[in-house]
N, C-alpha and C. Protein backbone atom coordinates (compact mmCIF):
# COMPACT_ATOMS: atom_id res chain seq x y z
N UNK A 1 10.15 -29.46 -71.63
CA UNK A 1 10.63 -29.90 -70.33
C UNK A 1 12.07 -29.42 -70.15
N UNK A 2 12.31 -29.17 -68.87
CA UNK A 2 13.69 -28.32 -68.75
C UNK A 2 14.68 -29.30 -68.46
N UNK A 3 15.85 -29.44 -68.64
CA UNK A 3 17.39 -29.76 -68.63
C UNK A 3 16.93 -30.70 -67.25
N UNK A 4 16.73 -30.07 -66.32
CA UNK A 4 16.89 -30.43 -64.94
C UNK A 4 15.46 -31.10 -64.59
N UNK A 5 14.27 -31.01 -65.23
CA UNK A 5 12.71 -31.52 -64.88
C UNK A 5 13.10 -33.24 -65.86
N UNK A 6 13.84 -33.15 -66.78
CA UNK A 6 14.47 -34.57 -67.47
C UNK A 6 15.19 -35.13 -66.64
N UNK A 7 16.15 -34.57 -66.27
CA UNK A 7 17.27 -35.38 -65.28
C UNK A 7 16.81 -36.02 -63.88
N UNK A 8 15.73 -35.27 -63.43
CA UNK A 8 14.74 -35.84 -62.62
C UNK A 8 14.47 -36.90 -63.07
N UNK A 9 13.35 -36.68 -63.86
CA UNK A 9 12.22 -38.28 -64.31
C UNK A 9 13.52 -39.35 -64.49
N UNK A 10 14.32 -38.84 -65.68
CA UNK A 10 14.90 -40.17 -65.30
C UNK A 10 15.92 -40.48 -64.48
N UNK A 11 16.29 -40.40 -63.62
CA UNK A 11 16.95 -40.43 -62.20
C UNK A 11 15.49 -41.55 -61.75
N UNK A 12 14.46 -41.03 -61.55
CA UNK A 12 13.25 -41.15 -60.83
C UNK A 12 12.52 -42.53 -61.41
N UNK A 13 12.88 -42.38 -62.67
CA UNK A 13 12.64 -43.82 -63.50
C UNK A 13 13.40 -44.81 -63.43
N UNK A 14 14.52 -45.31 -62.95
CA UNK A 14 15.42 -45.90 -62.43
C UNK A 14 14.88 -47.38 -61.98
N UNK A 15 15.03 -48.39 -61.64
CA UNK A 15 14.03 -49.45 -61.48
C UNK A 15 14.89 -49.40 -59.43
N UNK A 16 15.98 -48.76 -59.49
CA UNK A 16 16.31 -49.45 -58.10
C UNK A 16 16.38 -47.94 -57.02
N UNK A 17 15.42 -47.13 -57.95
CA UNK A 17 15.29 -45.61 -57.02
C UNK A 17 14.37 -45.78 -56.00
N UNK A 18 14.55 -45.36 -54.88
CA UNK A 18 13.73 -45.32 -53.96
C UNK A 18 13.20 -44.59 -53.26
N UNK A 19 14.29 -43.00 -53.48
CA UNK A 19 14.26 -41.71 -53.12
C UNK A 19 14.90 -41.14 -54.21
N UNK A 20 14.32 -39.51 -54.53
CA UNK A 20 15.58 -38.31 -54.48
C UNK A 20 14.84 -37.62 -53.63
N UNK A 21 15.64 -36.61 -53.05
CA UNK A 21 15.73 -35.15 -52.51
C UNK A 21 16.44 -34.25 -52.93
N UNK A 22 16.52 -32.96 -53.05
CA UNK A 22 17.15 -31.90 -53.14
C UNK A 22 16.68 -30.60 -52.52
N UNK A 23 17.77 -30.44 -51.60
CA UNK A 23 17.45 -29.75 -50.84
C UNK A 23 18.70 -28.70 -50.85
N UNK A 24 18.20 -27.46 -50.46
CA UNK A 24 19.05 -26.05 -50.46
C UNK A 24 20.12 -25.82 -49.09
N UNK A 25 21.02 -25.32 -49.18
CA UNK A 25 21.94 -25.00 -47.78
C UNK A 25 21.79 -25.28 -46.59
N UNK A 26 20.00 -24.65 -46.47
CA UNK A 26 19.92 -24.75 -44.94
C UNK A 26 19.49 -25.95 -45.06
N UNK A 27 19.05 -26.70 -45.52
CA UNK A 27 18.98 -28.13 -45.23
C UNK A 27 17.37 -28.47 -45.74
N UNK A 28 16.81 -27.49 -46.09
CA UNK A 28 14.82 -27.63 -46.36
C UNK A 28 14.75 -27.96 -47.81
N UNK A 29 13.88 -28.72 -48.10
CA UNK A 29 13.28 -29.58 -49.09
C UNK A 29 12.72 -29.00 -50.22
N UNK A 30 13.68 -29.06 -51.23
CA UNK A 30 13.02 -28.15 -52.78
C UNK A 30 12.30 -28.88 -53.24
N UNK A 31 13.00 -30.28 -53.59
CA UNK A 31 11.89 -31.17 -54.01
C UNK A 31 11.90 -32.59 -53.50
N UNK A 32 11.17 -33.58 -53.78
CA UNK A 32 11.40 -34.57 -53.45
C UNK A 32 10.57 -36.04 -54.13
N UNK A 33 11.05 -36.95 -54.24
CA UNK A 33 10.21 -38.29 -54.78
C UNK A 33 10.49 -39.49 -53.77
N UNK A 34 9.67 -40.11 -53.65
CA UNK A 34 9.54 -41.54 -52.97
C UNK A 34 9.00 -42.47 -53.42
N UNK A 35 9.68 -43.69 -52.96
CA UNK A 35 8.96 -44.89 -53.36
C UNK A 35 7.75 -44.97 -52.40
N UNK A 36 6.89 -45.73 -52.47
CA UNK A 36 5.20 -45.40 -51.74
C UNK A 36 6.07 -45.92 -50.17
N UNK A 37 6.76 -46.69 -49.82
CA UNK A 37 7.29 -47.07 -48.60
C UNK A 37 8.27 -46.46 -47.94
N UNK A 38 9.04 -45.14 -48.66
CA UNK A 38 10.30 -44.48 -48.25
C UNK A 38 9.63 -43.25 -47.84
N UNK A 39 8.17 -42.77 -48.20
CA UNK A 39 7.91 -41.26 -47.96
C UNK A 39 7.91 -40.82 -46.26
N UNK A 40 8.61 -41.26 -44.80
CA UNK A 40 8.59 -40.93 -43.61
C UNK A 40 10.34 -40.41 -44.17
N UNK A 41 10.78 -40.51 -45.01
CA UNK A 41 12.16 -40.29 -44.92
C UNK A 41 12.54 -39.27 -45.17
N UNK A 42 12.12 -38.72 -45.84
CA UNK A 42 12.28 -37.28 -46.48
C UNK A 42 13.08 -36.24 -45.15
N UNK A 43 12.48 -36.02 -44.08
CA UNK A 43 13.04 -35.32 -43.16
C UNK A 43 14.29 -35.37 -42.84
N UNK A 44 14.22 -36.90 -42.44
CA UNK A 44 15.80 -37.29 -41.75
C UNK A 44 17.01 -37.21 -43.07
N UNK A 45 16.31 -37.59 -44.20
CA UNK A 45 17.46 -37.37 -45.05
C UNK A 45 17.46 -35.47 -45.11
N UNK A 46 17.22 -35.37 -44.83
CA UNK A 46 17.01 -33.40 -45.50
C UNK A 46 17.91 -32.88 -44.03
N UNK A 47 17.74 -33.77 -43.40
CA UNK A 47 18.32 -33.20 -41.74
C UNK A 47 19.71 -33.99 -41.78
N UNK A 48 20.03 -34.93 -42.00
CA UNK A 48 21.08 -35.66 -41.67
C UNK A 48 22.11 -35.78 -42.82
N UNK A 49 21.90 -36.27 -43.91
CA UNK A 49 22.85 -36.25 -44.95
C UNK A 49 23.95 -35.03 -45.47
N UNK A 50 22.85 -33.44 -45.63
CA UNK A 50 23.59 -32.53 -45.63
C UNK A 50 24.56 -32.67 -44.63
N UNK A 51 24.45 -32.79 -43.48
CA UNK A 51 25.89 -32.65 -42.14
C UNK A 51 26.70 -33.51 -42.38
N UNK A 52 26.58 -34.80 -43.07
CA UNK A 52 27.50 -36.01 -43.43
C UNK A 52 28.68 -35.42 -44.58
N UNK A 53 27.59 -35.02 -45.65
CA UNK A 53 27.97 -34.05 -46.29
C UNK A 53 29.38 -33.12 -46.21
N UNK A 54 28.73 -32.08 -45.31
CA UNK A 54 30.02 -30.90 -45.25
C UNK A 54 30.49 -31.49 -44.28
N UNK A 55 30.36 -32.68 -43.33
CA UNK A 55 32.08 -33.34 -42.69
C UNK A 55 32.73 -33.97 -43.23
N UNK A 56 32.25 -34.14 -44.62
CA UNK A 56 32.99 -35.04 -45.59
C UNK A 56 33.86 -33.86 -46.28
N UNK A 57 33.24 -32.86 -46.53
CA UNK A 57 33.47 -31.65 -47.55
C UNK A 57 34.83 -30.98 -46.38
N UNK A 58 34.90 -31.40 -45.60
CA UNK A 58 35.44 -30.40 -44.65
C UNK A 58 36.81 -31.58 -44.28
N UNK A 59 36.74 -32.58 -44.57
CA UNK A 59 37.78 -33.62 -44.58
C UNK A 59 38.78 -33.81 -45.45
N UNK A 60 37.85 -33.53 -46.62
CA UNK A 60 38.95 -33.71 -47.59
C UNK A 60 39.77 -32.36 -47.82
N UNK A 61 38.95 -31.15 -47.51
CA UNK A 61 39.78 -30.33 -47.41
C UNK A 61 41.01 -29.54 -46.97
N UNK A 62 40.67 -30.74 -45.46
CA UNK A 62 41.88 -30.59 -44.42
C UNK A 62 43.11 -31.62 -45.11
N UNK A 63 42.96 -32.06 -45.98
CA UNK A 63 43.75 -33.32 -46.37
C UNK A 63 44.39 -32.42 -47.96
N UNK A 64 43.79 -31.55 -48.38
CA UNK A 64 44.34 -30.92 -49.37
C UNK A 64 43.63 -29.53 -49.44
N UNK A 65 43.96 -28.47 -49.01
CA UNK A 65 43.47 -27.71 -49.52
C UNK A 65 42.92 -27.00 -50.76
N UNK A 66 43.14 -27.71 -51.67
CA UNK A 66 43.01 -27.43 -53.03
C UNK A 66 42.33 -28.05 -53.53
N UNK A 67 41.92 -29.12 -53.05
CA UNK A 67 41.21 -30.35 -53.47
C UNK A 67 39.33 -29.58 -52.60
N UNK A 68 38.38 -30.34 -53.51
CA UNK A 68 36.69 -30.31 -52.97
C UNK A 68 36.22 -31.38 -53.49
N UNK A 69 34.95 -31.55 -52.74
CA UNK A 69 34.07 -33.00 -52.58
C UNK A 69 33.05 -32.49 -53.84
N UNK A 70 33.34 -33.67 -54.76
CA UNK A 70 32.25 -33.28 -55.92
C UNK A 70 31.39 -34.74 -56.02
N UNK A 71 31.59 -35.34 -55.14
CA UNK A 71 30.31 -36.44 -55.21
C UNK A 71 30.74 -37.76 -54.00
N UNK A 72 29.66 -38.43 -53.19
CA UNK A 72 29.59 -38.60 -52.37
C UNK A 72 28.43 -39.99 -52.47
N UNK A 73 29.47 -41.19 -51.80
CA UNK A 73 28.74 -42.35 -52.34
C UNK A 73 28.80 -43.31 -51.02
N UNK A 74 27.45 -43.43 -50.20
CA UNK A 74 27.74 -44.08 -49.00
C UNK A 74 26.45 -45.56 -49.92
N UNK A 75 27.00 -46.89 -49.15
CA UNK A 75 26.90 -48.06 -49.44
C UNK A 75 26.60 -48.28 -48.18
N UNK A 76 25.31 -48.97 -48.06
CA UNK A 76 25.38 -49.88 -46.39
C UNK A 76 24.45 -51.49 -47.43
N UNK A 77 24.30 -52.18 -46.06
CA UNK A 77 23.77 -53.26 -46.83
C UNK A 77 22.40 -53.64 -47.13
N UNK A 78 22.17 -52.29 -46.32
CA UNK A 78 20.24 -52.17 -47.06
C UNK A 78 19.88 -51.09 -48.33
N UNK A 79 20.89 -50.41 -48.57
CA UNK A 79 20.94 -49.18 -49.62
C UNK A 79 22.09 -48.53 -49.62
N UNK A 80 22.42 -47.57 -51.04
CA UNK A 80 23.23 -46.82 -51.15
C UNK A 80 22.47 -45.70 -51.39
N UNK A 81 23.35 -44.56 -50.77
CA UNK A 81 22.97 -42.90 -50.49
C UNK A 81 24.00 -42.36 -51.66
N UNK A 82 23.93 -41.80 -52.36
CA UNK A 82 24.75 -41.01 -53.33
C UNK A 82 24.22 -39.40 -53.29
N UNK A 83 25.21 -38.86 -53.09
CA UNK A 83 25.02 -37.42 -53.05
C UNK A 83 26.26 -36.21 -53.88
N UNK A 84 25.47 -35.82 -54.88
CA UNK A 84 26.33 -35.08 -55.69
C UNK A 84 26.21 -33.16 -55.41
N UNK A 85 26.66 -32.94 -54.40
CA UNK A 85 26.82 -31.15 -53.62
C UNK A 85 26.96 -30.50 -54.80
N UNK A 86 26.40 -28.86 -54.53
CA UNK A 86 26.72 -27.88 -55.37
C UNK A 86 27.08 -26.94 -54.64
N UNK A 87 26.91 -25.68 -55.18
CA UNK A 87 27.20 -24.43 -54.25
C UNK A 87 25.82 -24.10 -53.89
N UNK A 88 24.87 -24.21 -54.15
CA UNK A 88 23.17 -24.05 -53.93
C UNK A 88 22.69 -25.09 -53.24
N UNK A 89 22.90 -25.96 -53.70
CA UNK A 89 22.14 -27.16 -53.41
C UNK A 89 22.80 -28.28 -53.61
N UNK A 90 21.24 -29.59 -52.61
CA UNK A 90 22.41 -30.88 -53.21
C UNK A 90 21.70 -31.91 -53.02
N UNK A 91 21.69 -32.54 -54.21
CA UNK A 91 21.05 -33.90 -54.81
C UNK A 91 21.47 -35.36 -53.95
N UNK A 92 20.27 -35.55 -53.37
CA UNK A 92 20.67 -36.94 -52.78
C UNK A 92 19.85 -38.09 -53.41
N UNK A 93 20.21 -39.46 -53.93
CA UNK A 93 19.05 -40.02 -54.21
C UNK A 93 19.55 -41.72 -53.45
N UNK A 94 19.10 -41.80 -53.35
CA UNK A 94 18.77 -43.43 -52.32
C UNK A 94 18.48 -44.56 -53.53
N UNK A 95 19.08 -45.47 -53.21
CA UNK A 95 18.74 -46.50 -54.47
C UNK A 95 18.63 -48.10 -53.44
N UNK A 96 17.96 -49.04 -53.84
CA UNK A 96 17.89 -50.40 -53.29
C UNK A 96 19.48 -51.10 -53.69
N UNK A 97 19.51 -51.89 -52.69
CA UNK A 97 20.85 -52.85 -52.84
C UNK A 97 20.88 -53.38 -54.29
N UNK A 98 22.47 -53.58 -54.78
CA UNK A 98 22.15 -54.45 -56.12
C UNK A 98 22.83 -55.44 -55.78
N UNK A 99 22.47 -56.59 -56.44
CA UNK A 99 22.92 -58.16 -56.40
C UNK A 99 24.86 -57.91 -56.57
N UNK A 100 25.24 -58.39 -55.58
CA UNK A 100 26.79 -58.57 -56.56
C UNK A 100 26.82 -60.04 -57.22
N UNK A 101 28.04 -59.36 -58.25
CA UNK A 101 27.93 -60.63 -59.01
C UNK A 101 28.32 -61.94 -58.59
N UNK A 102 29.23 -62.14 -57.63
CA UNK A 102 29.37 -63.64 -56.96
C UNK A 102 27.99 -63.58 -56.38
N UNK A 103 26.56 -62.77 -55.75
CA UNK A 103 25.53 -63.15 -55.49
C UNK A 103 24.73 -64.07 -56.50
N UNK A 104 24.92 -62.99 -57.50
CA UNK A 104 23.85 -63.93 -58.48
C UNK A 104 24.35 -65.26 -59.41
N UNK A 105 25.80 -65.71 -59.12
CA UNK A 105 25.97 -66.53 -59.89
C UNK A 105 25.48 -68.16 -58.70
N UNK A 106 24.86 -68.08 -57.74
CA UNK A 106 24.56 -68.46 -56.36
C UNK A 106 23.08 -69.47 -56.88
């Protein structure tokens, strides 16, 4: 099994994964996994995140030129989107909310 077919599964084995994607420049779908209830998503993430993406990539650059976006961590209160860019491609994977800890001491 290759370097990158491992880093998958377990990414994918994760108990709070719900998605990955990875998808190439133009924005189309190399690969992808879903939880049995996330598979309508695939598109909009393949369409929308990349552009979040390079306005993020394109922000920080205006703020330092020297400086680049090497990973990318959006939080809302139904999920977090984490996205780690390359020069090829770029790994997004979706995970379920986690408890904070003043939650669970509740």
């Amino acid at each position: 099994m290759s370097e990158v077919e491992e880093t998958f599964q377990r990414i994918k084995n994760h108990k709070s994964v719900q998605a990955i994607v990875i998808v190439n420049n133009e924005g189309s779908i190399i690969r992808s996994h879903f939880a049995s209830d996330r598979k309508d998503d695939a598109e909009a993430i393949a369409r929308t995140i990349p552009q979040l993406t390079q306005k993020a990539r394109s922000t920080i650059r205006d703020l330092d030129p020297q400086n680049e976006l090497t990973f990318l961590r959006i939080r809302s209160k139904n999920n977090e989107i984490m996205v780690a860019p390359d020069k090829d491609f770029m790994l997004i994977v979706v995970q379920g909310p986690k408890g904070d800890k003043k939650d669970e001491d509740k």
